[in-house]
Protein backbone atom coordinates (compact mmCIF):
# COMPACT_ATOMS: atom_id res chain seq x y z
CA UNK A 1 -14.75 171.63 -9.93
CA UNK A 2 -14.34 171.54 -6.22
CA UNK A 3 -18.32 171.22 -5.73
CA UNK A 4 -18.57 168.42 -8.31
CA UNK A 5 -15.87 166.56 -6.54
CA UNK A 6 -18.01 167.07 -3.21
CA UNK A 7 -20.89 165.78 -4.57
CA UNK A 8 -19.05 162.90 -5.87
CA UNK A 9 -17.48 162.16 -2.68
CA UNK A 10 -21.34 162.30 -0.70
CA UNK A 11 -22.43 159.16 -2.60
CA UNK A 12 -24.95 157.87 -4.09
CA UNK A 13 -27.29 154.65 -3.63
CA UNK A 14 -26.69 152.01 -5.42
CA UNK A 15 -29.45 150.31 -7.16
CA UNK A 16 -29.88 146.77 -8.45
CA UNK A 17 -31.34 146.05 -11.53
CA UNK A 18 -33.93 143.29 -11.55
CA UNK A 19 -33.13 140.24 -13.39
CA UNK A 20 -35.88 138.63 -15.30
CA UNK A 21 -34.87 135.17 -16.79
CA UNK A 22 -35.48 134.68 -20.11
CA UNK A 23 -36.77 131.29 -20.10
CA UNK A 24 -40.31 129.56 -19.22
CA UNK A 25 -39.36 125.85 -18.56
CA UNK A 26 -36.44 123.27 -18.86
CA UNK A 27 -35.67 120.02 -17.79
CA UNK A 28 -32.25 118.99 -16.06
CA UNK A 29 -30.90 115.58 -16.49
CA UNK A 30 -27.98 113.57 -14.97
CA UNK A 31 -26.55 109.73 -14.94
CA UNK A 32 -23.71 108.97 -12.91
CA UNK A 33 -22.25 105.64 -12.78
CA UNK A 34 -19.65 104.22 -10.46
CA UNK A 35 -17.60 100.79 -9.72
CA UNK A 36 -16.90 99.46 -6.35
CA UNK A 37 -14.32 96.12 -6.61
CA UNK A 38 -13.34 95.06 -2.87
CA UNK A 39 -10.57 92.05 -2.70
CA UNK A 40 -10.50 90.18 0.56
CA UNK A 41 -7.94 87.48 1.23
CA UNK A 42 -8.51 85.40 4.18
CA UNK A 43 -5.19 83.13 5.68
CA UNK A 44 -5.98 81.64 8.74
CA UNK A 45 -3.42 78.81 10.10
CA UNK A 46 -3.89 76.69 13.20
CA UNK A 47 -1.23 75.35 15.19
CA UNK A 48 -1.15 72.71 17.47
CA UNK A 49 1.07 72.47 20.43
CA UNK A 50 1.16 68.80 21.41
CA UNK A 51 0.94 65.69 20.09
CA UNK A 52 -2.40 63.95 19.91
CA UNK A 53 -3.43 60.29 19.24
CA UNK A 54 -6.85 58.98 18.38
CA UNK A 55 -8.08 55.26 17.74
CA UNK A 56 -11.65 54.28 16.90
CA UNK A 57 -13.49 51.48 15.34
CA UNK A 58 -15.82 48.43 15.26
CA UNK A 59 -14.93 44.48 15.89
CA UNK A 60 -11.53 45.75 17.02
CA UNK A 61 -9.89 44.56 20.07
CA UNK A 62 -8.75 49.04 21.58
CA UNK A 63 -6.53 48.75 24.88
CA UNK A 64 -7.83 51.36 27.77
CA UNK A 65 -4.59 53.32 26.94
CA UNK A 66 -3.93 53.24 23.21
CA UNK A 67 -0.32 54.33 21.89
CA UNK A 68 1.04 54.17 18.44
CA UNK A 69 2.38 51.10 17.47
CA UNK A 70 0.36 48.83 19.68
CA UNK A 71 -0.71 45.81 17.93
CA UNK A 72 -4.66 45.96 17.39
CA UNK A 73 -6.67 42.74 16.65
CA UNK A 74 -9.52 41.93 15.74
CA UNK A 75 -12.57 40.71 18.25
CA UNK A 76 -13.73 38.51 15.89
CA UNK A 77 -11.41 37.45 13.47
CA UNK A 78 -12.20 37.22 9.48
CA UNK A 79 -15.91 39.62 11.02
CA UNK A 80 -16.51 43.08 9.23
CA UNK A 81 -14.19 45.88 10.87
CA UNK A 82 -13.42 49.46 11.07
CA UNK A 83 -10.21 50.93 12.26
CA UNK A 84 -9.17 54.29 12.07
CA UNK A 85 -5.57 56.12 13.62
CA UNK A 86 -5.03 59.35 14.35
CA UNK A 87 -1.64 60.75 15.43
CA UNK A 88 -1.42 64.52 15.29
CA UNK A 89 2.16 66.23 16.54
CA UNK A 90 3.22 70.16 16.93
CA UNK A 91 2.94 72.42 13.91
CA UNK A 92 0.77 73.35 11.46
CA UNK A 93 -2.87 71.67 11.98
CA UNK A 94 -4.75 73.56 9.13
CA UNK A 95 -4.42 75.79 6.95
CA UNK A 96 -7.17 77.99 5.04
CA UNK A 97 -7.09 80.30 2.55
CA UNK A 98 -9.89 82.46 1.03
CA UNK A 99 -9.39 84.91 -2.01
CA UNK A 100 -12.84 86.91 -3.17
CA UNK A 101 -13.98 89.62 -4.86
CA UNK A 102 -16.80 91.59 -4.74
CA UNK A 103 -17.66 93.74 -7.97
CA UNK A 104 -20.96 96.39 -7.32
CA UNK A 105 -21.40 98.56 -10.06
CA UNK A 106 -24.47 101.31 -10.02
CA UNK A 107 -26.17 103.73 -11.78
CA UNK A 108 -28.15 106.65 -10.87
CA UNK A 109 -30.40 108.50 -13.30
CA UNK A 110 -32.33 111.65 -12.27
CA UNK A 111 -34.02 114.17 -14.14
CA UNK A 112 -35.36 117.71 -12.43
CA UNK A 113 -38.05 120.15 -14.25
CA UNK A 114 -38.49 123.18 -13.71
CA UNK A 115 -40.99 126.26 -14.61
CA UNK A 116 -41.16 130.34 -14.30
């Protein structure tokens, strides 16, 4: 017993078997499909800090330093005219606002083959 028990304890090598597959060919295939949504929202608000007065046109009689309220004639009365008035004070001067979304969807296919 105590000789078996040495030889046991001496070891032994260990040895692999070899595999051997039992196929020839195959084919592997795969899809994968995914979704990308992105949402964006764009605010963008201008402010103005002081006030600001504009006057333009044609056949109209414009002082060298126009302020609202001043009385604007025509050059040549009963003529064709433009006029336009601007007067723009503190606050808010514009305001924008974008919403989008962007949607990608894709699809990958791939196949892989394979012989012994």
């Amino acid at each position: 017993m105590k000789y078996l028990l040495f030889l046991m304890l001496m070891g032994t090598t260990a040895q692999a078997a070899s595999v051997v597959p039992n196929f020839t060919s195959g084919t592997v295939t795969s899809e994968t499909t995914s979704r990308t949504e992105v949402t964006e929202i764009i605010n963008v608000v201008e402010y103005s800090n002081s006030t600001s007065y504009t006057v333009s046109g044609t056949n109209i009689n414009i002082p060298s330093n126009p302020v609202p309220g001043a009385n604007y004639t025509q050059i040549v009365p009963g003529q064709t005219f433009q006029f336009s008035e601007t007067l723009m004070t503190p606050g808010i001067a514009s305001e924008t606002y974008i919403e989008r979304t962007t949607v990608i969807d894709s699809t990958t296919n791939s196949i892989s083959v394979f012989t012994q």
